[in-house]
N, C-alpha and C. Protein backbone atom coordinates (compact mmCIF):
# COMPACT_ATOMS: atom_id res chain seq x y z
N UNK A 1 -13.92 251.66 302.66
CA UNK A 1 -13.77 250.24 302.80
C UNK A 1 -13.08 249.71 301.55
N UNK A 2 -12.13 248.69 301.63
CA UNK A 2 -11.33 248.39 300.59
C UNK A 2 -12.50 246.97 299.66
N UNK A 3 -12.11 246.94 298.73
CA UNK A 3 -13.08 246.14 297.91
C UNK A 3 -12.88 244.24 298.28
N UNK A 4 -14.14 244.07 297.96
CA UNK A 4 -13.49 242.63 298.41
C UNK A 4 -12.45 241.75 297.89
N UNK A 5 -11.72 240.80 298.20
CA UNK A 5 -11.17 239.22 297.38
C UNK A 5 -11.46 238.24 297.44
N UNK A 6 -12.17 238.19 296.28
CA UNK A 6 -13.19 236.78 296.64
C UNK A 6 -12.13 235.47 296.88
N UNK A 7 -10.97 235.68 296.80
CA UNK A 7 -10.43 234.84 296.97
C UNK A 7 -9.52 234.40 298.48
N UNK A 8 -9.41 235.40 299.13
CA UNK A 8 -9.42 235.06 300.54
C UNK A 8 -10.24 236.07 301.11
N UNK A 9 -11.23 236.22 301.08
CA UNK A 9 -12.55 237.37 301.89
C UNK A 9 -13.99 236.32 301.94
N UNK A 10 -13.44 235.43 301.42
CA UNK A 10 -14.75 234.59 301.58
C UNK A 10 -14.84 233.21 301.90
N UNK A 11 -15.35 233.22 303.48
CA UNK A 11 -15.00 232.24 304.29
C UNK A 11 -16.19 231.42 304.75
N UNK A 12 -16.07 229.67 304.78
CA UNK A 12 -17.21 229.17 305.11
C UNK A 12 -16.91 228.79 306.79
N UNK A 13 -18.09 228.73 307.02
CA UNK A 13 -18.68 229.23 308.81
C UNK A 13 -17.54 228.09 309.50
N UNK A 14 -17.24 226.92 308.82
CA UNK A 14 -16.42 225.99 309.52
C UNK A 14 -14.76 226.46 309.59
N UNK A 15 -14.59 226.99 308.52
CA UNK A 15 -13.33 227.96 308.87
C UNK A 15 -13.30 228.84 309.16
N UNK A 16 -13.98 229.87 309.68
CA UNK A 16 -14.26 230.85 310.62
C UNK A 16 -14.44 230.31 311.59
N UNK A 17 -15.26 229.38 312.12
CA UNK A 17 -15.13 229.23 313.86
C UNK A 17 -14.25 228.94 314.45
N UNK A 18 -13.46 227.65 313.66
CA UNK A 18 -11.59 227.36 313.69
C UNK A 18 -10.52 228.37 313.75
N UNK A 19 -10.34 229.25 312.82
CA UNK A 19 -9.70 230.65 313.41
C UNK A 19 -10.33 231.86 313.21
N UNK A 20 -11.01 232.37 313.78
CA UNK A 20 -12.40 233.21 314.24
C UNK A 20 -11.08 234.42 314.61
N UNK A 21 -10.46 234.32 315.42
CA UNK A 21 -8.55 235.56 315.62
C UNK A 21 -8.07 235.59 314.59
N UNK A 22 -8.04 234.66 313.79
CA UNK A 22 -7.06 235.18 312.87
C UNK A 22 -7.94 236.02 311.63
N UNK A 23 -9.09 235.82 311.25
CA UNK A 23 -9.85 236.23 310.57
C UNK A 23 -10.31 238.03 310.92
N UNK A 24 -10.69 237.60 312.54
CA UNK A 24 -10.56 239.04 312.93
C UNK A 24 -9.34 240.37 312.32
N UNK A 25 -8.29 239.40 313.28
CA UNK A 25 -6.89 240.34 312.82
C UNK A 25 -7.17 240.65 311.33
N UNK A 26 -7.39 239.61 310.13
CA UNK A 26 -7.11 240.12 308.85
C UNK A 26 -8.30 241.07 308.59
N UNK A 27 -9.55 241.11 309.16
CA UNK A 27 -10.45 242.87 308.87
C UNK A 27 -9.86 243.62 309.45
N UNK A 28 -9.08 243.70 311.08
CA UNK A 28 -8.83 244.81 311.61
C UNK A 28 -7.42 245.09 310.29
N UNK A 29 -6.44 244.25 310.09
CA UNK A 29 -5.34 244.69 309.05
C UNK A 29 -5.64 245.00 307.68
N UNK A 30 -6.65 244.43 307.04
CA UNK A 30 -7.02 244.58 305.04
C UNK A 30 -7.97 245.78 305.08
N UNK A 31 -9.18 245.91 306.54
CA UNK A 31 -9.77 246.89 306.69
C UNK A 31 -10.70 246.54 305.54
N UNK A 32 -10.86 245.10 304.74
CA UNK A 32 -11.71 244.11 304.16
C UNK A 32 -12.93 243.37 304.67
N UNK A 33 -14.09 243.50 304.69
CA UNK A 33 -14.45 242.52 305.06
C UNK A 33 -14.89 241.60 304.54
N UNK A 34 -15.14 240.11 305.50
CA UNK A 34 -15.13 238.82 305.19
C UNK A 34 -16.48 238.61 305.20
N UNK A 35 -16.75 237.78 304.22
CA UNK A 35 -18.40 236.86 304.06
C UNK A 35 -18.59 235.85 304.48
N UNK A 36 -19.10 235.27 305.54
CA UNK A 36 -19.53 234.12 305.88
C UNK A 36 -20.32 233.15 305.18
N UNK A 37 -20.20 231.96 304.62
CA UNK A 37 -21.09 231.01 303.74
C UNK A 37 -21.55 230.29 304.44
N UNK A 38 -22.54 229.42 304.22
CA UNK A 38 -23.06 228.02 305.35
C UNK A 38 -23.93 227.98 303.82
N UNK A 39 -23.24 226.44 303.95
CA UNK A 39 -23.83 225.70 302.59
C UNK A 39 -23.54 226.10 301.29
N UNK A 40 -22.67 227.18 301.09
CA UNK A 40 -22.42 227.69 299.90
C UNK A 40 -23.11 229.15 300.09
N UNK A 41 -23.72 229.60 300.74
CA UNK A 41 -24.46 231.12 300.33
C UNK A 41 -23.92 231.89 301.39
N UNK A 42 -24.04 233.31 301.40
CA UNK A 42 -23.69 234.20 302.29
C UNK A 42 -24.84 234.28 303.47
N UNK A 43 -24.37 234.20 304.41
CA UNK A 43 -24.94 234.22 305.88
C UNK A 43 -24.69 235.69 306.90
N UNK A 44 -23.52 236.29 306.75
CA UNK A 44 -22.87 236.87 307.04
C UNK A 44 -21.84 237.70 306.58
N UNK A 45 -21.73 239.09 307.46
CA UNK A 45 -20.22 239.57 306.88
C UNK A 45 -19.88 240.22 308.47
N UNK A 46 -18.64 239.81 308.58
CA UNK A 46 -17.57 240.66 309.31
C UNK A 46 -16.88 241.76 308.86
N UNK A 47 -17.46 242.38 309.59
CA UNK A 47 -16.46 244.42 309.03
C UNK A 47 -15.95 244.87 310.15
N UNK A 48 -14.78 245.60 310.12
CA UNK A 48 -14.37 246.52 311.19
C UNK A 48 -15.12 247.46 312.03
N UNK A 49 -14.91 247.75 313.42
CA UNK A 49 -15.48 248.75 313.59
C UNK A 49 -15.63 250.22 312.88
N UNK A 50 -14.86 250.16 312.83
CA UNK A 50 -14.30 251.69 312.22
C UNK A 50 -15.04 251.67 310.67
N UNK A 51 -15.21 250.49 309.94
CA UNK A 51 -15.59 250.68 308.68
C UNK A 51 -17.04 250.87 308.72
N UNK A 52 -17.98 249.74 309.93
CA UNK A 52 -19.13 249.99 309.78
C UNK A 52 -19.77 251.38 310.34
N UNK A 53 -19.04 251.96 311.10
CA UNK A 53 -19.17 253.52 311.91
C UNK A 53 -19.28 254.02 310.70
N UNK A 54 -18.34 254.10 309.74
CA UNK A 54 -18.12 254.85 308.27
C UNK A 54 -19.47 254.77 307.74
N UNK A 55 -19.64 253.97 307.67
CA UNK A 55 -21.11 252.85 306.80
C UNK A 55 -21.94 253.66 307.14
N UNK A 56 -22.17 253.88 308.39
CA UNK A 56 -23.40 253.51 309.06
C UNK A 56 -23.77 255.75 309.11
N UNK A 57 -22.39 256.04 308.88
CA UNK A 57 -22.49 257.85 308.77
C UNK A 57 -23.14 258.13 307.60
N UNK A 58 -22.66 257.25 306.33
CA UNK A 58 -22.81 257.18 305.15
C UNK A 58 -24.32 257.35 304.89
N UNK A 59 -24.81 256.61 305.13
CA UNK A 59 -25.99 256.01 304.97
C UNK A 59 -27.28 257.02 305.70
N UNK A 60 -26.59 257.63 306.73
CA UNK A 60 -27.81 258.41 307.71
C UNK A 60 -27.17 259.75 306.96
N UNK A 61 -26.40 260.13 305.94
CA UNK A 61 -26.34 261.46 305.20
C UNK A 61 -27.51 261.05 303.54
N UNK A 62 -26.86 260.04 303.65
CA UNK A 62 -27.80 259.87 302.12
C UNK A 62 -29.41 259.84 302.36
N UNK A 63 -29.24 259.55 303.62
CA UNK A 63 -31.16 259.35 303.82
C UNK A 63 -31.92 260.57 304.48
N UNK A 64 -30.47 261.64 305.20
CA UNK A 64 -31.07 263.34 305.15
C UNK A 64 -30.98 263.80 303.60
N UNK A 65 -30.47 263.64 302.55
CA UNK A 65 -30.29 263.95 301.17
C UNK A 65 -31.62 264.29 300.96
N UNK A 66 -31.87 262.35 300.91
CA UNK A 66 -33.20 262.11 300.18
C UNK A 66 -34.55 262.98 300.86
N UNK A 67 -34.27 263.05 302.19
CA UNK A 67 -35.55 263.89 303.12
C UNK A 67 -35.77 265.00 302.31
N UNK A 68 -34.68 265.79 302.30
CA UNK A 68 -34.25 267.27 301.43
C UNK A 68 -34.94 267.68 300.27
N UNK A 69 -34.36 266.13 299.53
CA UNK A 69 -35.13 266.04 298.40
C UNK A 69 -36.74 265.91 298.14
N UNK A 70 -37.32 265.53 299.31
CA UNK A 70 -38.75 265.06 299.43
C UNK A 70 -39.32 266.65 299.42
N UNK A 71 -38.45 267.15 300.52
CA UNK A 71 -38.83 268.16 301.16
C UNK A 71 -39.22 269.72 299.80
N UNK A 72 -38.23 269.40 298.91
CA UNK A 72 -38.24 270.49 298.11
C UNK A 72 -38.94 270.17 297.09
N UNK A 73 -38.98 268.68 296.78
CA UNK A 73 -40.19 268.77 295.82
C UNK A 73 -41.86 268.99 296.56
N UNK A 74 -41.87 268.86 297.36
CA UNK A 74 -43.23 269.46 298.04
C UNK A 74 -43.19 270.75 298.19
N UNK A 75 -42.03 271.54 297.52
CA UNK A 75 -42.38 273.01 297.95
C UNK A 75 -41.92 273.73 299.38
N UNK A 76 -41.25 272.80 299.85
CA UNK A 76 -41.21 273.04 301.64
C UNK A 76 -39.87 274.04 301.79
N UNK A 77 -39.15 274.27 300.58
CA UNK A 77 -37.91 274.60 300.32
C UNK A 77 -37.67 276.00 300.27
N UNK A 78 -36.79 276.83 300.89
CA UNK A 78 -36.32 278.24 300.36
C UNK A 78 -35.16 278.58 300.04
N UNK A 79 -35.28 279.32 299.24
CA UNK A 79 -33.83 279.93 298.01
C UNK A 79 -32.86 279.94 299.10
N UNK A 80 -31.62 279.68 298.51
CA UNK A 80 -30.27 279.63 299.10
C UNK A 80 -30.11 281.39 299.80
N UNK A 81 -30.77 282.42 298.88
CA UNK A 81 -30.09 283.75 299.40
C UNK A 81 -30.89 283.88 300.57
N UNK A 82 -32.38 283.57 300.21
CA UNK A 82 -33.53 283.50 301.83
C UNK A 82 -32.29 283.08 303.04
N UNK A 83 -31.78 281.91 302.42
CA UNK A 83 -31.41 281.12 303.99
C UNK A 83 -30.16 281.73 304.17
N UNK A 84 -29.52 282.42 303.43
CA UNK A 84 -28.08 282.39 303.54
C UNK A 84 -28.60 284.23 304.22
N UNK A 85 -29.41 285.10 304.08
CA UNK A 85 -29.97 285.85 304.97
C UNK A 85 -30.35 285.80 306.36
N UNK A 86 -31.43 284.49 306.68
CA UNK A 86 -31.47 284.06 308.29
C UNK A 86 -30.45 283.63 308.56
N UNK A 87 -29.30 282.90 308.08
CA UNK A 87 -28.19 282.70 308.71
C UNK A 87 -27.57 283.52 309.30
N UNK A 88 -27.19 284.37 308.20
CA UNK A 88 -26.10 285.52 308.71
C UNK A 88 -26.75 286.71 309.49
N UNK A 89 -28.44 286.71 309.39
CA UNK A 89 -29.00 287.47 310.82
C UNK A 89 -29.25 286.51 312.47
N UNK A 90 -28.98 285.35 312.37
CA UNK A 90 -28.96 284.94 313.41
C UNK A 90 -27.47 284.65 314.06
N UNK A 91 -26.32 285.36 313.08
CA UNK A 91 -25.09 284.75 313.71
C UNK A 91 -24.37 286.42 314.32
N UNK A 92 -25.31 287.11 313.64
CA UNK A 92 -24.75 288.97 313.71
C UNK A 92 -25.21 289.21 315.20
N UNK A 93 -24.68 290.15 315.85
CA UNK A 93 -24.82 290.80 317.25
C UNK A 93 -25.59 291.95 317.02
């Protein structure tokens, strides 16, 4: 995802509902997304599909990481050569 500009990426809800297309087009084109304000604060963000799919892969690897990590500090863990043994006996004929 490209980083924001606070200087056109950040849009209040009354100019977003007014051109709501054209705002679209500029996430599907900057591949940026936009912040919605109401009253001055963030309410919202518009992201691409494609960026939040990214996001959303991102996020469900970092949180098998952390499992991993739970997992091996409890001990639940075996040496790389252990596994790299059942591997290569469950892939052999």
């Amino acid at each position: 995802m490209s980083r924001l500009r606070f200087d056109q990426d950040i849009q209040p809800l009354s100019d977003f509902r007014a051109g709501a297309a054209s705002f679209i087009r500029q996430v599907n084109e900057t591949r940026r997304p936009i912040v919605i304000t109401q009253r001055g604060k963030g309410v919202a963000v518009v992201l691409d599909v494609a960026e939040y799919e990214a996001m959303q892969e991102k996020i469900e690897l970092l949180e098998e990481v952390q499992k991993a990590e739970a997992q091996l500090s409890a001990g639940l863990g075996i040496s790389s050569s252990d596994a790299r043994t059942q591997i290569l006996k469950n892939i052999k004929p």
